[in-house]
C-alpha atoms as a PDB file:
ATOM      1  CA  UNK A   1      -1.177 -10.912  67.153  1.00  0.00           C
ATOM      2  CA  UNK A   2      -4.023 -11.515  69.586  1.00  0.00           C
ATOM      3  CA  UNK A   3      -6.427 -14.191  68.515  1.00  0.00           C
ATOM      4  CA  UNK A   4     -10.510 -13.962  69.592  1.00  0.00           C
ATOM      5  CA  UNK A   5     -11.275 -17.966  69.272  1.00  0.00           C
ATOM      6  CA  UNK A   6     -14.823 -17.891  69.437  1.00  0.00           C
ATOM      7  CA  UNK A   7     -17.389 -15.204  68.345  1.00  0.00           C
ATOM      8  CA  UNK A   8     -21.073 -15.334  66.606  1.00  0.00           C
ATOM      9  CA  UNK A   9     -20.964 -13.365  63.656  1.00  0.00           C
ATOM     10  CA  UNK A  10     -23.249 -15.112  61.673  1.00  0.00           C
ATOM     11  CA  UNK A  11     -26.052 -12.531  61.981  1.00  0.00           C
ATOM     12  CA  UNK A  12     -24.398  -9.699  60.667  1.00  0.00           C
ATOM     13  CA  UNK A  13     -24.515  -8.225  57.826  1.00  0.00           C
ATOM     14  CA  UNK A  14     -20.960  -8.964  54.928  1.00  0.00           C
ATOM     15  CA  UNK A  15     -20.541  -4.827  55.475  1.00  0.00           C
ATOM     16  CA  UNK A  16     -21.412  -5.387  59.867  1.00  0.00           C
ATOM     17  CA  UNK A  17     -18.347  -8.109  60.332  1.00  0.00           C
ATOM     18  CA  UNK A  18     -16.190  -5.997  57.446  1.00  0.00           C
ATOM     19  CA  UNK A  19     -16.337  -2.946  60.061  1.00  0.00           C
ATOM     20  CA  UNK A  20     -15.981  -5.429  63.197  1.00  0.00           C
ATOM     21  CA  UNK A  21     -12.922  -7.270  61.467  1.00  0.00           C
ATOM     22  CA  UNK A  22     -11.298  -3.928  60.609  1.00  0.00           C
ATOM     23  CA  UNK A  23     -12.090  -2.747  64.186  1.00  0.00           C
ATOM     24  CA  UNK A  24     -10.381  -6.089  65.462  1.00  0.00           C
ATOM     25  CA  UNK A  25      -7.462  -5.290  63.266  1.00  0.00           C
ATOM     26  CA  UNK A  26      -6.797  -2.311  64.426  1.00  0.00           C
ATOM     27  CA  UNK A  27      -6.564  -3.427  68.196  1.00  0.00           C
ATOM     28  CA  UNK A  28      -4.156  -5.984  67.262  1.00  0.00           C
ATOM     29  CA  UNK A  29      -6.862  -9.512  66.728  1.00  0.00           C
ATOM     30  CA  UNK A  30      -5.182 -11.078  64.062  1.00  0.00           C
ATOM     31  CA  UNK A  31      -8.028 -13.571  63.045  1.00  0.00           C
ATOM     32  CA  UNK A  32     -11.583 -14.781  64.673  1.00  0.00           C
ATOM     33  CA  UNK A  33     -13.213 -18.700  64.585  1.00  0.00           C
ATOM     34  CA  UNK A  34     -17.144 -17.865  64.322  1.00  0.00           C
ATOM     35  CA  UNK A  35     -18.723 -20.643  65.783  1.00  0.00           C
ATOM     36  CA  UNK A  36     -21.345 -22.683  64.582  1.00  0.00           C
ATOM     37  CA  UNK A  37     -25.054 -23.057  66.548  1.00  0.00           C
ATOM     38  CA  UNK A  38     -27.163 -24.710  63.931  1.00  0.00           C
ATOM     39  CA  UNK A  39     -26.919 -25.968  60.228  1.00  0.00           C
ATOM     40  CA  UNK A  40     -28.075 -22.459  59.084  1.00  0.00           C
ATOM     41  CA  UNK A  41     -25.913 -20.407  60.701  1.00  0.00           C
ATOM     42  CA  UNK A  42     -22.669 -23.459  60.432  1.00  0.00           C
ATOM     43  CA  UNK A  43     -24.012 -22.326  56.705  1.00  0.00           C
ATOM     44  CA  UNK A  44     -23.614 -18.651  56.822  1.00  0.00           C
ATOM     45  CA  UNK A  45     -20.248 -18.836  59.065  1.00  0.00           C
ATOM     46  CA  UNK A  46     -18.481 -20.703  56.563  1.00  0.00           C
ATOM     47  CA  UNK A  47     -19.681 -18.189  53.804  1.00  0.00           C
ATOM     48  CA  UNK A  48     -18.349 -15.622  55.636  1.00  0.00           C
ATOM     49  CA  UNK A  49     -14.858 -17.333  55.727  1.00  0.00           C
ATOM     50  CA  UNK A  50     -14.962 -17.152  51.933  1.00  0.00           C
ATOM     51  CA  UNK A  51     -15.302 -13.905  52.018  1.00  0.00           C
ATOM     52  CA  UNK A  52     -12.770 -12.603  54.826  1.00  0.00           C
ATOM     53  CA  UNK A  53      -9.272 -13.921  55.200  1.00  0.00           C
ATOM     54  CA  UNK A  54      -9.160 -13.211  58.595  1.00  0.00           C
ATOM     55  CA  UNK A  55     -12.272 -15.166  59.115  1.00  0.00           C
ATOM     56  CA  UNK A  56     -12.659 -18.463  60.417  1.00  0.00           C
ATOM     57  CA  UNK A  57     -15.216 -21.168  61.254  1.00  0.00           C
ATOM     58  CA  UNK A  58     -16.292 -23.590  63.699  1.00  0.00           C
ATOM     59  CA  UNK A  59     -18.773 -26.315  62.444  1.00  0.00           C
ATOM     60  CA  UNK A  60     -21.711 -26.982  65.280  1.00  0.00           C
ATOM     61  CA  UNK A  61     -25.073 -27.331  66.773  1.00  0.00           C
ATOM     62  CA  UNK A  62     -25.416 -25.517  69.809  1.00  0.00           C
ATOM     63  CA  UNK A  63     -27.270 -27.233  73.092  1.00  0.00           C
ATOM     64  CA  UNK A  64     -29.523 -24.395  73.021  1.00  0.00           C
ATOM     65  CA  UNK A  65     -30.629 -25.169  69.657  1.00  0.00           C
ATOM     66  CA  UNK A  66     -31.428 -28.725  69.507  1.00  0.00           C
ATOM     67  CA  UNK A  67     -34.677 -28.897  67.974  1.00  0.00           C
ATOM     68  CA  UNK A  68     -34.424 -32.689  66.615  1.00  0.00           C
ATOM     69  CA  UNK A  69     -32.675 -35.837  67.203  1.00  0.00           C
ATOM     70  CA  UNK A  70     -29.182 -35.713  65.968  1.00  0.00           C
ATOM     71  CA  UNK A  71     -29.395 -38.438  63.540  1.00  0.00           C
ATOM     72  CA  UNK A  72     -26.949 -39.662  60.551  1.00  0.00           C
ATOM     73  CA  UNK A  73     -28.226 -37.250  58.472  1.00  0.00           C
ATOM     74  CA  UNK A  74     -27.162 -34.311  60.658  1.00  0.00           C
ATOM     75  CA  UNK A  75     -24.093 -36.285  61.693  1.00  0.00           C
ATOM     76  CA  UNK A  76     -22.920 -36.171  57.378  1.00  0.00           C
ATOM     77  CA  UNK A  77     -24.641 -32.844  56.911  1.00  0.00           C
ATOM     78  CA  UNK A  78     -21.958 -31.191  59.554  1.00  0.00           C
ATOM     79  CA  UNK A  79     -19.178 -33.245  58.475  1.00  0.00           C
ATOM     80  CA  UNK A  80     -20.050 -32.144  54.338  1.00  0.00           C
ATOM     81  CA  UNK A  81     -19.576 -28.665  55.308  1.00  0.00           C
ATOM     82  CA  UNK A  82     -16.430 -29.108  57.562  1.00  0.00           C
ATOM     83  CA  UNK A  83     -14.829 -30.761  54.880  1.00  0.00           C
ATOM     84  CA  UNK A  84     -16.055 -27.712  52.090  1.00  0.00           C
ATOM     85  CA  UNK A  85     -12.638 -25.919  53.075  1.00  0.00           C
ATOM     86  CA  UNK A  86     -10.097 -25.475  55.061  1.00  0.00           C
ATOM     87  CA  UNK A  87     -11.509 -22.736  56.870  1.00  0.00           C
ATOM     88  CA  UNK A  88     -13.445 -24.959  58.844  1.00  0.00           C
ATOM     89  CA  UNK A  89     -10.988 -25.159  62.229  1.00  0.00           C
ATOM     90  CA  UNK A  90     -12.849 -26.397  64.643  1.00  0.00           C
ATOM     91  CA  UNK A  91     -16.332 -28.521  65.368  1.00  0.00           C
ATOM     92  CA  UNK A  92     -18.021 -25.398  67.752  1.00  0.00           C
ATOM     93  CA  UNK A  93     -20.587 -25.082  68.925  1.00  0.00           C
ATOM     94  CA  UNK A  94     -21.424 -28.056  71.147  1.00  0.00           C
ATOM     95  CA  UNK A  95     -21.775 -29.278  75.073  1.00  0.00           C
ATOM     96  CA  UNK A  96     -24.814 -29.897  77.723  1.00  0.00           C
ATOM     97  CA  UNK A  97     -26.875 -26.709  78.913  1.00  0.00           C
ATOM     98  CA  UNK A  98     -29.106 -27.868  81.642  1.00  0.00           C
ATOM     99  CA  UNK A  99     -30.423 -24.734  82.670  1.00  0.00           C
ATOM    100  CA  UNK A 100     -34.138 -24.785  83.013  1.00  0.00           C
ATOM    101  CA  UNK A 101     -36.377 -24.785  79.255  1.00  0.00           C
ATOM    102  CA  UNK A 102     -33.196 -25.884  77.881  1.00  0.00           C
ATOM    103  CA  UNK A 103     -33.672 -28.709  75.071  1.00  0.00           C
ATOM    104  CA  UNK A 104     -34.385 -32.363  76.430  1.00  0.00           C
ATOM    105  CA  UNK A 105     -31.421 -33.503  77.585  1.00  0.00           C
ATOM    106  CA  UNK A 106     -31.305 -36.624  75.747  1.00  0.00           C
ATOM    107  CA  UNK A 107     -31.209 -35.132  72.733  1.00  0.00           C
ATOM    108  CA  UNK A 108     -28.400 -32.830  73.667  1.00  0.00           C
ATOM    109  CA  UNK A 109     -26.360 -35.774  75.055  1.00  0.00           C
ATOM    110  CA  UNK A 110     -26.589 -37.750  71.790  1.00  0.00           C
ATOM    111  CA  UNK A 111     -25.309 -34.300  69.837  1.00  0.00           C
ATOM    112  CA  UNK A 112     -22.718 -33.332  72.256  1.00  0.00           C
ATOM    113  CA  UNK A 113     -21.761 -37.157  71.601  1.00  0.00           C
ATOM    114  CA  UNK A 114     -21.606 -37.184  68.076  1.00  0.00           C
ATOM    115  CA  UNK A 115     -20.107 -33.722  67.381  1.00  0.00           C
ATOM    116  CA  UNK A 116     -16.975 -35.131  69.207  1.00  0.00           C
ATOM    117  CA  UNK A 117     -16.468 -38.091  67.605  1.00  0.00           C
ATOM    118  CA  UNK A 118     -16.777 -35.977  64.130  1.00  0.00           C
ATOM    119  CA  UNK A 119     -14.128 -33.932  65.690  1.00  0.00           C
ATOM    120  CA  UNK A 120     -12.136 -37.293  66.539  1.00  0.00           C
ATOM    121  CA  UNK A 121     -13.045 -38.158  62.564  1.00  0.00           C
ATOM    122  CA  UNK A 122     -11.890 -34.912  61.245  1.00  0.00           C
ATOM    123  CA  UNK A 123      -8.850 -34.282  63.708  1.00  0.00           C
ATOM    124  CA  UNK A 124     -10.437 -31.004  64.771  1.00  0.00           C
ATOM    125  CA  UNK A 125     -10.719 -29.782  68.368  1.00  0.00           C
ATOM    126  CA  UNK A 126     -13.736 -29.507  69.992  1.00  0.00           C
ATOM    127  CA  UNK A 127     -14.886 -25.786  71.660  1.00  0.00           C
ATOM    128  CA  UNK A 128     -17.256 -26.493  74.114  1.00  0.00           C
ATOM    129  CA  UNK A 129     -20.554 -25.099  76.279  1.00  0.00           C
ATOM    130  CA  UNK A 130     -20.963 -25.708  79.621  1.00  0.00           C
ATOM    131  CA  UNK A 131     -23.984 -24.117  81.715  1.00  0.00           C
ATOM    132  CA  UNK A 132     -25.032 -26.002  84.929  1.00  0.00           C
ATOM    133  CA  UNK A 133     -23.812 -29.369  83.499  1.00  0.00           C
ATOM    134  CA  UNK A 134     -19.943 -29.329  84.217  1.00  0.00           C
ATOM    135  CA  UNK A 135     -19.323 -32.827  85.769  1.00  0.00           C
ATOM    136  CA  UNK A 136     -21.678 -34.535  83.170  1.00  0.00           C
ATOM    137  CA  UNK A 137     -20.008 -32.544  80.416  1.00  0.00           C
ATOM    138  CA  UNK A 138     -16.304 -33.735  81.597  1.00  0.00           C
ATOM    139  CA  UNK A 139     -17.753 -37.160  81.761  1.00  0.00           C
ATOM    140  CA  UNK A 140     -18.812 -37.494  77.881  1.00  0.00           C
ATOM    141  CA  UNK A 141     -15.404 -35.277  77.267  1.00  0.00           C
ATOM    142  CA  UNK A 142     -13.407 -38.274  78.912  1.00  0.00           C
ATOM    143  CA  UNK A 143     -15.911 -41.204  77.697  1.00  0.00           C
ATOM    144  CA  UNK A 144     -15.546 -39.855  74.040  1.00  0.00           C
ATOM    145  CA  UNK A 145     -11.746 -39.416  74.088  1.00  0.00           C
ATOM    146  CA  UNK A 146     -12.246 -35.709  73.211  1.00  0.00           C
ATOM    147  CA  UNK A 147      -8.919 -35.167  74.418  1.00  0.00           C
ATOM    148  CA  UNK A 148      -7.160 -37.319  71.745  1.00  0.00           C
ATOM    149  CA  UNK A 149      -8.457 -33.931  69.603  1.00  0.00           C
ATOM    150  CA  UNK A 150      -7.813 -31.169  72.090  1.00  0.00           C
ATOM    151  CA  UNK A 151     -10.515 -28.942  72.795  1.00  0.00           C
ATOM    152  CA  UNK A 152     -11.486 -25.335  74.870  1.00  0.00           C
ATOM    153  CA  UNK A 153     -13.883 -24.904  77.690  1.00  0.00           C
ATOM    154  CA  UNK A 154     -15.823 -21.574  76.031  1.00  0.00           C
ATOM    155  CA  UNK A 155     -16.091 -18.745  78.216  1.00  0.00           C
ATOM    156  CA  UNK A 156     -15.171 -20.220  81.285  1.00  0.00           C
ATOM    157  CA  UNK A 157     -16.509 -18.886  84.731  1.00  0.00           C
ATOM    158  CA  UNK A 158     -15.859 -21.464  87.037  1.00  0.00           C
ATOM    159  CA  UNK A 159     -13.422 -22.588  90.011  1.00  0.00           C
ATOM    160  CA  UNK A 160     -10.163 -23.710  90.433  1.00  0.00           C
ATOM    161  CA  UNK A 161     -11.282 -27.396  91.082  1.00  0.00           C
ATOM    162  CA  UNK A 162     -13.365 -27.282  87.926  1.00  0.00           C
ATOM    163  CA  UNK A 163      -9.803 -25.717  85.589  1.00  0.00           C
ATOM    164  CA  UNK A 164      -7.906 -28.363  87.298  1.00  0.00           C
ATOM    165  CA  UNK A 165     -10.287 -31.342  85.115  1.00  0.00           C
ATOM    166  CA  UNK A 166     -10.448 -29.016  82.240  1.00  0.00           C
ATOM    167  CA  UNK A 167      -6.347 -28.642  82.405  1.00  0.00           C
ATOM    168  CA  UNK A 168      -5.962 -32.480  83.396  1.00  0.00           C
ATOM    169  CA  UNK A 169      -7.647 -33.485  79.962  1.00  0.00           C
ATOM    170  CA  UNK A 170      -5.147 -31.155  78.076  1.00  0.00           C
ATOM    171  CA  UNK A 171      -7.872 -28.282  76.987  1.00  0.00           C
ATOM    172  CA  UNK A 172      -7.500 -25.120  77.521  1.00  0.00           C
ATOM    173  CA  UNK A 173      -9.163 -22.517  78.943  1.00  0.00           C
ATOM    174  CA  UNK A 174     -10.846 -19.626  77.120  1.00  0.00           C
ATOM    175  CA  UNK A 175     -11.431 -16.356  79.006  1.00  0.00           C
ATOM    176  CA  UNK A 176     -13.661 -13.637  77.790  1.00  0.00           C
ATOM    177  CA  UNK A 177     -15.435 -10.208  79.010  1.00  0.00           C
ATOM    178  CA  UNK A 178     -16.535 -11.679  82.462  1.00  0.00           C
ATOM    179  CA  UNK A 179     -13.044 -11.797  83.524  1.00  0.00           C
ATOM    180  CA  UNK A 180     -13.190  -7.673  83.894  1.00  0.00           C
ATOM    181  CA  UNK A 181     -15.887  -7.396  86.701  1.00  0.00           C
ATOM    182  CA  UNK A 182     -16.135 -10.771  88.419  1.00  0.00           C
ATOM    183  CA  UNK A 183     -13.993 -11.073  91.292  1.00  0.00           C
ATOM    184  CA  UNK A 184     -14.148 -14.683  91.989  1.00  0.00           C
ATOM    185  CA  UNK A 185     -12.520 -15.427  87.935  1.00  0.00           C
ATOM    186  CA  UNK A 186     -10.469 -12.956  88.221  1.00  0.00           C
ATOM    187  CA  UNK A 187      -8.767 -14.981  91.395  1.00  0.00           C
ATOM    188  CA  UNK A 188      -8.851 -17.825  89.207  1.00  0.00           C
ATOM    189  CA  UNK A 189      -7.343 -16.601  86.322  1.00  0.00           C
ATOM    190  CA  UNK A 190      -4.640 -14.919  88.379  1.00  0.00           C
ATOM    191  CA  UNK A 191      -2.843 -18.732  89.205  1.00  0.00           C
ATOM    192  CA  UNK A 192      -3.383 -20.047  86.146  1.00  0.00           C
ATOM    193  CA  UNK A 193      -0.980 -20.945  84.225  1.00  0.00           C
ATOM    194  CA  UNK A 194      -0.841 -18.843  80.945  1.00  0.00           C
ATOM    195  CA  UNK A 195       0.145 -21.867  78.659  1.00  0.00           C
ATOM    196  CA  UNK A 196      -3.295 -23.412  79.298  1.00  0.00           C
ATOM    197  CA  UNK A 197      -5.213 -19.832  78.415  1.00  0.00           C
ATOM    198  CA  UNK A 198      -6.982 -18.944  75.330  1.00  0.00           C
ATOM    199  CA  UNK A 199      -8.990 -15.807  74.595  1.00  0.00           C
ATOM    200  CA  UNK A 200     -12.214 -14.527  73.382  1.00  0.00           C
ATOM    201  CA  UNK A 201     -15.285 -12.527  72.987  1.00  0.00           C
ATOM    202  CA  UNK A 202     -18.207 -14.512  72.363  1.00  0.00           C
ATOM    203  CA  UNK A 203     -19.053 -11.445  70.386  1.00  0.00           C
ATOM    204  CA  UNK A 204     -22.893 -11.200  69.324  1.00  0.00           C
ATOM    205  CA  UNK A 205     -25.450  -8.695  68.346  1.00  0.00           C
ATOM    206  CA  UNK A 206     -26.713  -7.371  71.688  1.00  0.00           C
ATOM    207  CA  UNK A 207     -29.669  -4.613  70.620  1.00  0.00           C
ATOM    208  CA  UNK A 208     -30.335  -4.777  74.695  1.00  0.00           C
ATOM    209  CA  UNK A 209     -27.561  -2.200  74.786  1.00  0.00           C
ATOM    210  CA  UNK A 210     -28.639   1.351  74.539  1.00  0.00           C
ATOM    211  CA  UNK A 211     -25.092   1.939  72.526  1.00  0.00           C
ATOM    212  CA  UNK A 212     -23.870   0.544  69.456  1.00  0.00           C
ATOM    213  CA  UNK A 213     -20.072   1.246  70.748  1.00  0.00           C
ATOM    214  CA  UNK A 214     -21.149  -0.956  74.010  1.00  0.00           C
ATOM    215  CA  UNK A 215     -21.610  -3.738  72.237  1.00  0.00           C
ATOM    216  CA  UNK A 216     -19.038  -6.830  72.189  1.00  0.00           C
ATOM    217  CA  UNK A 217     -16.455  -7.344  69.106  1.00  0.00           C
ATOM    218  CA  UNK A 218     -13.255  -8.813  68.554  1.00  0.00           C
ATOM    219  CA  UNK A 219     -11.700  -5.679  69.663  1.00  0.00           C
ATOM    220  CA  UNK A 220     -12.465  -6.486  73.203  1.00  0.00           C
ATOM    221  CA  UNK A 221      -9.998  -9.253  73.406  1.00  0.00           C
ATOM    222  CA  UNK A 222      -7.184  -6.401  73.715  1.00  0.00           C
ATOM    223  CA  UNK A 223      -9.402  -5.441  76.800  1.00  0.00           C
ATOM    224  CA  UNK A 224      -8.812  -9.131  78.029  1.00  0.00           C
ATOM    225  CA  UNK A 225      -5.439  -9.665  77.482  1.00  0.00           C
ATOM    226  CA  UNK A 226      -4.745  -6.176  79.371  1.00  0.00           C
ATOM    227  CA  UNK A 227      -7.068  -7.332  82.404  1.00  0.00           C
ATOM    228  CA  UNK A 228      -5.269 -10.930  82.340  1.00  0.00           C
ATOM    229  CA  UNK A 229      -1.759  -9.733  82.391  1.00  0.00           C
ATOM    230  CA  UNK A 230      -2.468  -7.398  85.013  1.00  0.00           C
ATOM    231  CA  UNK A 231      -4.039 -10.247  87.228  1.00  0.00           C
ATOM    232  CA  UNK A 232      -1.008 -12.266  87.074  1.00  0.00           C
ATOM    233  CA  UNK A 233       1.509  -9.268  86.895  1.00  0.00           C
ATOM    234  CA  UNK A 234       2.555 -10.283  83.471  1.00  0.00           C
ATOM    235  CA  UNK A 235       3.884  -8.006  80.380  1.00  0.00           C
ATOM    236  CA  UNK A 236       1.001  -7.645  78.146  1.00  0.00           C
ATOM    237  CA  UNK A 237       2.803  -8.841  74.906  1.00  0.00           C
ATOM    238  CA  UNK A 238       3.888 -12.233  76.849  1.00  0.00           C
ATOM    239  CA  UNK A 239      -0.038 -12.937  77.429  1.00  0.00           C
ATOM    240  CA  UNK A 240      -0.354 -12.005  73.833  1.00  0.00           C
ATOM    241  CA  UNK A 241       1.958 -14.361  72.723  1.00  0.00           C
ATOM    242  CA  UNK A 242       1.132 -17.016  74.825  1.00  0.00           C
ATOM    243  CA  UNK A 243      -2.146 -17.271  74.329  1.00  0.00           C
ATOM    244  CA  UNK A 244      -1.405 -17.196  70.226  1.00  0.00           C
ATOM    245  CA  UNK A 245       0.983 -19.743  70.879  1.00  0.00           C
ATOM    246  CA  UNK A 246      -1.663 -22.056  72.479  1.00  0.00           C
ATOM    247  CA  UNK A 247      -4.248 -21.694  69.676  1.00  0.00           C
ATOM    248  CA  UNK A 248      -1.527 -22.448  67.248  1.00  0.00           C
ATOM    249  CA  UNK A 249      -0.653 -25.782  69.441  1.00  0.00           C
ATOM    250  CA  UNK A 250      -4.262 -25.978  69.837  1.00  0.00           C
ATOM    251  CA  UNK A 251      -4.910 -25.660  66.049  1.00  0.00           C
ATOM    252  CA  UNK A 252      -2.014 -28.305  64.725  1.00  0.00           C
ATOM    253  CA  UNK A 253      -1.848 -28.276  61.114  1.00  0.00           C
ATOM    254  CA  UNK A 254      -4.695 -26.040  60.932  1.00  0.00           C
ATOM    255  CA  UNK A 255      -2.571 -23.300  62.089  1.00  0.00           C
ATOM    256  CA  UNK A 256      -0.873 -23.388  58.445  1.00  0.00           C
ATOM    257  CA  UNK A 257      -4.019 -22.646  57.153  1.00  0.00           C
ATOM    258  CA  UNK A 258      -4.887 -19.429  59.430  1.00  0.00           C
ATOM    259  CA  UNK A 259      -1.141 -17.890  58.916  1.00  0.00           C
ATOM    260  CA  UNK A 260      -1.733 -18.017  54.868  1.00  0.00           C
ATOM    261  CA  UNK A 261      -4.799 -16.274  55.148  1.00  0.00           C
ATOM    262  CA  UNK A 262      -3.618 -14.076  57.384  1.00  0.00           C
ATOM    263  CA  UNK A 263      -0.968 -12.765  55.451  1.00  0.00           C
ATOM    264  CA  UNK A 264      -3.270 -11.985  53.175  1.00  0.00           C
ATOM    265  CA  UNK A 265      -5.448  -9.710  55.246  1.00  0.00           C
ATOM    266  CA  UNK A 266      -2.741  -7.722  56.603  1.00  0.00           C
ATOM    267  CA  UNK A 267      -2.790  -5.865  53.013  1.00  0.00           C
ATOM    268  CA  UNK A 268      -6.346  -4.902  54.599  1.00  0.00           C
ATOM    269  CA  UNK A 269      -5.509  -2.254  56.595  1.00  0.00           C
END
């Protein structure tokens, strides 16, 4: 069972993600974690969960979408819907983007802040952004004791050096579609080691793309797992395995959770 551990689904219709899910399923994804990126869409991810069994959620404010201060009120607001139900795996979206017209950075310091020590509250890991803000990012990761939680770095891109803190913290790693046609990740992913590896999409409407079929779903992370394996001249089922067997250590108890839901959607066809 392949696991994609971080897509935005939100947006879609309930019969869109049906057809995505079922198009996941049948290239092996056993279950997906929709992250969060503001109240709303936290909102609509978790409904979604009720609805699928093989649907998960992260609970989040993205950088990106930091409109206000990150007060008490949105501090209880995300940890009210984390604690709604057991779906809930993860606090996702959060980090530092400091990429120009991103929100003041202030603001998305005190956010990334908070949302991990909900995570340390709730005993969920933490999935995290990082765009142009990678030392400052493993600075409040180590300040805030993120690690005491586990965590991923989201759709990683960068060097060896940069792995190495993410990997020295005890996070993983999550590698999505960039590892098929950049040469400088792929040399990266090829030495590292597969127990610190997760997978995903980061799967999103993209209505830039002239084709429907082009765009990115949880079927993808077959794609991946193929490219990965042949990188580091693995068997395809071990990188499979492996990288489900590091969301499940990732996951802790919350792993119980996904595999009785899961059974339930194999009946789904």
């Amino acid at each position: 069972m392949l696991v994609d551990c971080h897509v935005h689904l939100d947006s879609y219709t309930n019969d869109e993600v049906s057809e995505i899910l079922k198009r996941g399923r049948d290239a092996g994804v056993g279950f997906v974690i929709s992250a969060g990126t503001t109240l709303a869409s936290t909102r609509r991810s978790l409904e979604l969960s009720a609805k699928f069994p093989d649907f998960f959620s992260g609970v989040g404010i993205h950088p990106m979408n930091i409109e206000e201060p990150f007060d008490d009120s949105t501090y209880e607001r995300l940890k009210e819907m984390a604690l709604s139900t057991d779906k809930a795996l993860v606090i996702s979206e959060t980090g530092l983007d400091f990429m120009d017209g991103t929100p003041d950075r202030a603001l998305q310091y005190t956010a990334f802040r908070q949302q991990i020590r909900l995570a340390r509250e709730l005993g969920r890991p933490v999935v995290f952004h990082s765009r142009e803000s990678h030392d400052e990012v493993f600075r409040v990761l180590r300040e805030e004791r993120a690690y005491e939680v586990g965590g991923v770095m989201h759709y990683f891109q960068g060097t060896m050096a940069e792995a190495k803190r993410v990997m020295d913290m005890g996070l993983y790693i999550s590698l999505a579609r960039p590892l098929l046609r950049l040469p400088e990740l792929q040399a990266v992913a090829a030495n590292l080691p597969l127990e610190r590896i997760v997978l995903e999409t980061d799967s999103a409407p993209q209505p830039f793309k002239a084709r429907r079929d082009n765009w990115t779903e949880p079927r993808h992370t077959r794609v991946i797992a193929e490219k990965l394996a042949e990188l580091q001249g693995k068997d395809v089922e071990e990188v499979v395995q492996t990288t489900t067997a590091n969301m499940r250590s990732l996951l802790g108890n919350g792993w119980d959770v996904v595999e009785r839901y899961v059974q339930s959607a194999t009946s789904l066809g």
